[in-house]
Protein backbone atom coordinates (compact mmCIF):
# COMPACT_ATOMS: atom_id res chain seq x y z
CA UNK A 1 92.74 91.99 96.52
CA UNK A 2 89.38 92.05 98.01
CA UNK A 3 86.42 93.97 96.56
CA UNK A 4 84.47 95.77 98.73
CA UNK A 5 81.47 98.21 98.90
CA UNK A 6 81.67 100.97 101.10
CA UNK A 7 79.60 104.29 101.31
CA UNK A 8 77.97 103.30 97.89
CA UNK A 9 81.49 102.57 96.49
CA UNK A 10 83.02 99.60 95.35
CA UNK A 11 86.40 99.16 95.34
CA UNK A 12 89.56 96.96 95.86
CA UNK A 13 91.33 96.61 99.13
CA UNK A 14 94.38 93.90 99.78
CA UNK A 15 92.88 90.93 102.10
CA UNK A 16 95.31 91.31 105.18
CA UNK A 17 94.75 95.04 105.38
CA UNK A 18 90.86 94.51 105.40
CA UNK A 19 91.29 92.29 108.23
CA UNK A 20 93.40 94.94 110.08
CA UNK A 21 90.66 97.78 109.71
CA UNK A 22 88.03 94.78 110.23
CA UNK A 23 89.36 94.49 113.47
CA UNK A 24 89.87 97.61 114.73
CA UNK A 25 86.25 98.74 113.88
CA UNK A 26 85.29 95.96 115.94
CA UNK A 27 88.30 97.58 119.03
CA UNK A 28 86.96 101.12 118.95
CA UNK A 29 83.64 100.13 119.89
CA UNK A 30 84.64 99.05 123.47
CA UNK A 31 85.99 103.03 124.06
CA UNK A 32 89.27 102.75 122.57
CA UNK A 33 90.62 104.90 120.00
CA UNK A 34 92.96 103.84 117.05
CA UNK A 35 96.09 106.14 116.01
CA UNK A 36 97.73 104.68 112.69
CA UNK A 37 100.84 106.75 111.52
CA UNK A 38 101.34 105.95 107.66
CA UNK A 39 105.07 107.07 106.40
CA UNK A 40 106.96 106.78 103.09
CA UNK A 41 109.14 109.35 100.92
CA UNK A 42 107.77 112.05 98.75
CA UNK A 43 105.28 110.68 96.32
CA UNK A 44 105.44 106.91 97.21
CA UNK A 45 101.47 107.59 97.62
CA UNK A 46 100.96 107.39 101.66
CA UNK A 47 98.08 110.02 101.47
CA UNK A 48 96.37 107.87 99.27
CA UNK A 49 96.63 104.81 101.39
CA UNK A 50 95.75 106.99 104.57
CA UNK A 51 92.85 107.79 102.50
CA UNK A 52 92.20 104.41 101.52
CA UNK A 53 92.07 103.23 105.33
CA UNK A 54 89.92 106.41 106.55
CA UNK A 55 87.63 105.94 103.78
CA UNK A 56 87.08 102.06 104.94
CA UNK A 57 86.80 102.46 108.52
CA UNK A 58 84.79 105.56 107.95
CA UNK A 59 82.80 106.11 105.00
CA UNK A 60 81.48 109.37 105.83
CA UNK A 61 85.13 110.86 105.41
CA UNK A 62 85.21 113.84 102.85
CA UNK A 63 87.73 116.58 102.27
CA UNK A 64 86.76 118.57 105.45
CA UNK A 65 88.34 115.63 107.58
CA UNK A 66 91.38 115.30 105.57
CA UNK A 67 93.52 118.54 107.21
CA UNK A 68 96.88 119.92 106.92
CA UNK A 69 97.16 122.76 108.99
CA UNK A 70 96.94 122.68 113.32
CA UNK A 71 94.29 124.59 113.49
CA UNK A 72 92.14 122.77 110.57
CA UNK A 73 93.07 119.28 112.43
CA UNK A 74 92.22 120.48 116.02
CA UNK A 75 89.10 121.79 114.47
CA UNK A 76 87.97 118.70 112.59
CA UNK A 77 88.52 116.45 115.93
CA UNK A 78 86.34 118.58 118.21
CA UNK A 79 83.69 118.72 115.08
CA UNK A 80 84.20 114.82 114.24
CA UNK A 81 81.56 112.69 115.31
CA UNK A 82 82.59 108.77 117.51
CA UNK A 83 83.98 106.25 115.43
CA UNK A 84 84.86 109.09 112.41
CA UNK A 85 88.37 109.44 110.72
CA UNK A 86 90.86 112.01 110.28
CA UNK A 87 93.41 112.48 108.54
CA UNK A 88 96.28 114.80 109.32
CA UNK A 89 98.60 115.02 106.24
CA UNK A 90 101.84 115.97 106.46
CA UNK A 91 103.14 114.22 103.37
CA UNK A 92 104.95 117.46 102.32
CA UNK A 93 107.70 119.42 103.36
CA UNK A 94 107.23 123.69 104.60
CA UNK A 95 110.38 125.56 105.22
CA UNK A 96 111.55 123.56 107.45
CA UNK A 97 111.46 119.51 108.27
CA UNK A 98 112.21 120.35 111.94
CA UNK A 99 109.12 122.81 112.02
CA UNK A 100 106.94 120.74 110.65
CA UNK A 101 107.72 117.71 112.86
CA UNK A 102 107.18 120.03 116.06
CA UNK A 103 103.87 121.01 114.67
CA UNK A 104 102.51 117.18 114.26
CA UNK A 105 104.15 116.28 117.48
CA UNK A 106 102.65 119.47 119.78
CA UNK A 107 99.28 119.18 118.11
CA UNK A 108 98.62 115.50 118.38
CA UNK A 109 99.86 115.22 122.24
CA UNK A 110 97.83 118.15 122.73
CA UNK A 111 94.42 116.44 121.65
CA UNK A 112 94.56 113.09 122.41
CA UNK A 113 92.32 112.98 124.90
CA UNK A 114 89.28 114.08 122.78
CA UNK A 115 90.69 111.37 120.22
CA UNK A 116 90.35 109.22 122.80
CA UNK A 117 87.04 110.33 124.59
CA UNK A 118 85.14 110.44 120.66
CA UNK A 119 86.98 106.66 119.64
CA UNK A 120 88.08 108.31 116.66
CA UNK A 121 90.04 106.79 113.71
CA UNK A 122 93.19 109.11 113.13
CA UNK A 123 96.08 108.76 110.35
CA UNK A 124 98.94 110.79 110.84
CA UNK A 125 100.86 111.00 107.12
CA UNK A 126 104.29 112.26 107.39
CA UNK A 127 107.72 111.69 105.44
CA UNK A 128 109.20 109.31 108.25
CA UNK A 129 108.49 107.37 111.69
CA UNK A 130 111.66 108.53 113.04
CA UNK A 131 111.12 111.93 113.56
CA UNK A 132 107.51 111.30 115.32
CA UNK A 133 107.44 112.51 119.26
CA UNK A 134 107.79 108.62 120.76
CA UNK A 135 105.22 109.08 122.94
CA UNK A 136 103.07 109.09 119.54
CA UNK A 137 105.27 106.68 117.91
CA UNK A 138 105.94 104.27 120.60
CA UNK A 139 103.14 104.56 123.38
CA UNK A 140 100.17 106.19 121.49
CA UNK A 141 100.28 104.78 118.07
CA UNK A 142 98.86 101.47 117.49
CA UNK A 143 100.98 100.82 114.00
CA UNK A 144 102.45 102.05 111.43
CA UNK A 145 102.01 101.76 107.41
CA UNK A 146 104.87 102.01 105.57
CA UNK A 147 104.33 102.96 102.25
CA UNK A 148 107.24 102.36 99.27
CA UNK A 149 108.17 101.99 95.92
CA UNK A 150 109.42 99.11 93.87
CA UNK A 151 111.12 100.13 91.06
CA UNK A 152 109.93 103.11 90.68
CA UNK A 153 106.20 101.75 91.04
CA UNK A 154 103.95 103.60 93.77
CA UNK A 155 101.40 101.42 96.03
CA UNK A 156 103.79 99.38 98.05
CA UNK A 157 103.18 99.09 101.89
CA UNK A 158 104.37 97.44 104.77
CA UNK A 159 102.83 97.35 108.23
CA UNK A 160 103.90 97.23 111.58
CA UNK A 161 101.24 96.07 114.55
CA UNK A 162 102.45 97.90 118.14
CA UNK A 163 104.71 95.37 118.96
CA UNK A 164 106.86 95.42 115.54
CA UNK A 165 106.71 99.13 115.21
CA UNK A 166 108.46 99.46 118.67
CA UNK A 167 111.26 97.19 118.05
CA UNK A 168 111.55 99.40 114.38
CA UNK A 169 111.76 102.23 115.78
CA UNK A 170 114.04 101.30 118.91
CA UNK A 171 116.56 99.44 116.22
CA UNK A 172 116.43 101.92 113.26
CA UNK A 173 116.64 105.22 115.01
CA UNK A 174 119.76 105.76 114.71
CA UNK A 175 120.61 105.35 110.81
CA UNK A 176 117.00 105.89 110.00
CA UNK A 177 116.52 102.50 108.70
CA UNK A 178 113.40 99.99 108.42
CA UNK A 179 115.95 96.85 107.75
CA UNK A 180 114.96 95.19 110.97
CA UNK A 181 112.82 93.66 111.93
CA UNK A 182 110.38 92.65 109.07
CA UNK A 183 107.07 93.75 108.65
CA UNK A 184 103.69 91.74 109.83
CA UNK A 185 102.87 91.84 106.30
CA UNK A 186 103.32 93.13 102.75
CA UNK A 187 100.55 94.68 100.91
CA UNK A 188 99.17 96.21 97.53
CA UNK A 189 97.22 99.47 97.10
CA UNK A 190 95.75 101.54 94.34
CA UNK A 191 95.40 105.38 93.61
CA UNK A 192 92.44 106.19 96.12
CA UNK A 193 90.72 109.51 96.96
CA UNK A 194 88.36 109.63 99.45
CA UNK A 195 86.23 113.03 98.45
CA UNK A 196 86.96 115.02 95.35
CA UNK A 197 90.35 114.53 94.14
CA UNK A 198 90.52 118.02 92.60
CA UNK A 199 89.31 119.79 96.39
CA UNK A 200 91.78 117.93 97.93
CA UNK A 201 94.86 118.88 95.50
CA UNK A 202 93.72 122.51 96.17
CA UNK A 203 93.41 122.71 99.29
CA UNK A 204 96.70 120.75 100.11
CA UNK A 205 98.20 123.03 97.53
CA UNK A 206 96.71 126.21 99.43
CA UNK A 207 97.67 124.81 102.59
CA UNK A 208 101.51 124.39 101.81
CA UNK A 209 101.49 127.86 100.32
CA UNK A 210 100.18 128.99 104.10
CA UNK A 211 102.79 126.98 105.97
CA UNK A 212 105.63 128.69 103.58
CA UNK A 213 104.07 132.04 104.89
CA UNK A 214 103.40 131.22 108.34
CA UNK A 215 107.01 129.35 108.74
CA UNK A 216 108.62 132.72 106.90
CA UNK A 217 107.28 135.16 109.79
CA UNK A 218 108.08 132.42 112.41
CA UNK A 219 111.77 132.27 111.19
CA UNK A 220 111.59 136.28 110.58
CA UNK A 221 110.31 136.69 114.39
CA UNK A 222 112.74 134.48 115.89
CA UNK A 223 116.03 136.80 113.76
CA UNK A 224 113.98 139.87 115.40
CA UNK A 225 113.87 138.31 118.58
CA UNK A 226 117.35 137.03 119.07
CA UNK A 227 118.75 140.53 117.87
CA UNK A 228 116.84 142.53 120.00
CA UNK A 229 117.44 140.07 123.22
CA UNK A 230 121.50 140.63 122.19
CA UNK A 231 120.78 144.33 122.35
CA UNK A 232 119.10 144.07 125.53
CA UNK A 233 121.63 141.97 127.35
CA UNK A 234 124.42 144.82 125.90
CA UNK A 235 122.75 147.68 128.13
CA UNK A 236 124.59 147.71 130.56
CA UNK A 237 123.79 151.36 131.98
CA UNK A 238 120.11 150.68 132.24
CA UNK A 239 118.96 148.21 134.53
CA UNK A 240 116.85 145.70 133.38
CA UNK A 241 115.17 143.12 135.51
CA UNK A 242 115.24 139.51 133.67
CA UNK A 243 111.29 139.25 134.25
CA UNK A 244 110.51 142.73 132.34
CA UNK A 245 113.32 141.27 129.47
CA UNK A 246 111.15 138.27 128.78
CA UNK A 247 107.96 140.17 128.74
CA UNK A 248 109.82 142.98 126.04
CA UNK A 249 110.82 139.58 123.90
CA UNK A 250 107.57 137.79 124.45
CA UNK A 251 109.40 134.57 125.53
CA UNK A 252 108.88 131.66 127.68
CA UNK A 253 110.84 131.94 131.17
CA UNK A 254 112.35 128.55 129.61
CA UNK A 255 113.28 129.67 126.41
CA UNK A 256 114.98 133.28 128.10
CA UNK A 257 117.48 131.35 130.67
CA UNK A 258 118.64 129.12 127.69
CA UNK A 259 119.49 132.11 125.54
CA UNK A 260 121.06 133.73 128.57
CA UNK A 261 122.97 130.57 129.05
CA UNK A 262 124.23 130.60 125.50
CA UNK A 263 125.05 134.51 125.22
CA UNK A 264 126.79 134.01 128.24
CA UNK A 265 129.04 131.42 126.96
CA UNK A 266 129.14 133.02 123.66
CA UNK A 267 127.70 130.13 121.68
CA UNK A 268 125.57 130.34 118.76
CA UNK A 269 121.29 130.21 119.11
């Protein structure tokens, strides 16, 4: 471990991942951007080490930049300053893992190019690689931090430069596995908060009651909206153009044709 001070702090940061973060502080300044994704199970401590990293590369970052909602993280990128970090944590689980995997993917593909035009600093925390969008995980990302336990023991990590982190996620895919190939390096980290540590609890806590809400009337509106789109293809002495069905549902031209495709064949949606 290395001490270091940073933002009128002083504290300890493993050798190999200072000279990581030393180096891409030195990338970003010739217009490039730097996307880390860091992944792990629940409470294996990944948004501490995300915080850890932001709070090196970036020692302005406080609670406002650390987000967990889509439109908190949009907001702090088009309020972040060049060279600042955020850091979108999605270390825990709403209603549902597919939901919440849509909402990193849709949200980060649809503001990369202001990450890109401010040479921002983002870490995306989420419960696995895997289930990242690969244009994020393979193309866009530039590595990945793989946080673990050892016995039980929190503030174990792994990471993966671009090159690595392809061939991991090409060869583990399939059985969700980090076997092959091995990591650039091992590393050590401690219990780090980068603003107040109660703020942050509270509002990740506040956030997660939100997404429970928000993902309840999603799944609520979609029951609604798959009965009433049965009903509607049942009336069959009232003719009613396809174009005026999808503006009754309020769906996507997309979205209608697949349902019709599926009522038509009687298979489940």
């Amino acid at each position: 471990m290395v001490i270091v001070k940073r933002g009128g702090r002083e504290f300890a940061i493993d050798g190999y991942v200072k000279k990581v973060l030393d180096r891409c502080k030195s990338i970003v300044k010739f217009d490039w951007d730097m996307v880390f994704i860091i992944d792990g199970i629940e409470g294996c401590g990944k948004s501490c080490m995300a915080q850890l990293l932001g709070y090196y590369v970036d020692p302005t970052l406080n609670n406002s930049r650390i987000v967990f909602t889509a439109e908190k993280f949009k907001q702090a990128i088009l309020n972040a300053e060049k060279y600042q970090a955020v850091i979108f944590d999605e270390s825990y689980q709403g209603l549902s893992s597919r939901g919440a995997m849509s909402f990193v993917n849709k949200n980060l593909i649809s503001m990369m190019a202001e990450i890109r035009q401010k040479n921002l600093f983002i870490f995306v925390v989420m419960p696995c690689v895997f289930d990242l969008d690969r244009y994020i995980s393979l193309h866009r990302s530039r590595g990945l931090w793989h946080c673990y336990t050892n016995k039980f023991q929190r503030g174990y990590v792994k990471f993966y430069n671009i090159d690595l982190k392809k061939k991991l996620i090409m060869n583990g895919k399939k059985y969700y596995s980090y076997a092959f190939p091995k990591p650039n390096f091992k590393a050590r980290f401690s219990k780090f908060y980068a603003d107040n540590e109660i703020e942050y609890k509270k509002n990740k806590s506040g956030s997660l009651e939100d997404r429970e809400d928000s993902e309840e009337l999603q799944l609520n509106k979609r029951k609604n909206q798959v009965e009433l789109f049965k009903r509607l293809q049942g009336l069959e002495d009232i003719d009613l153009k396809h174009d005026l069905k999808m503006k009754i549902l309020d769906l996507k031209r997309s979205t209608y044709y697949i349902w019709l495709r599926k009522f038509n064949l009687n298979e489940e949606f």
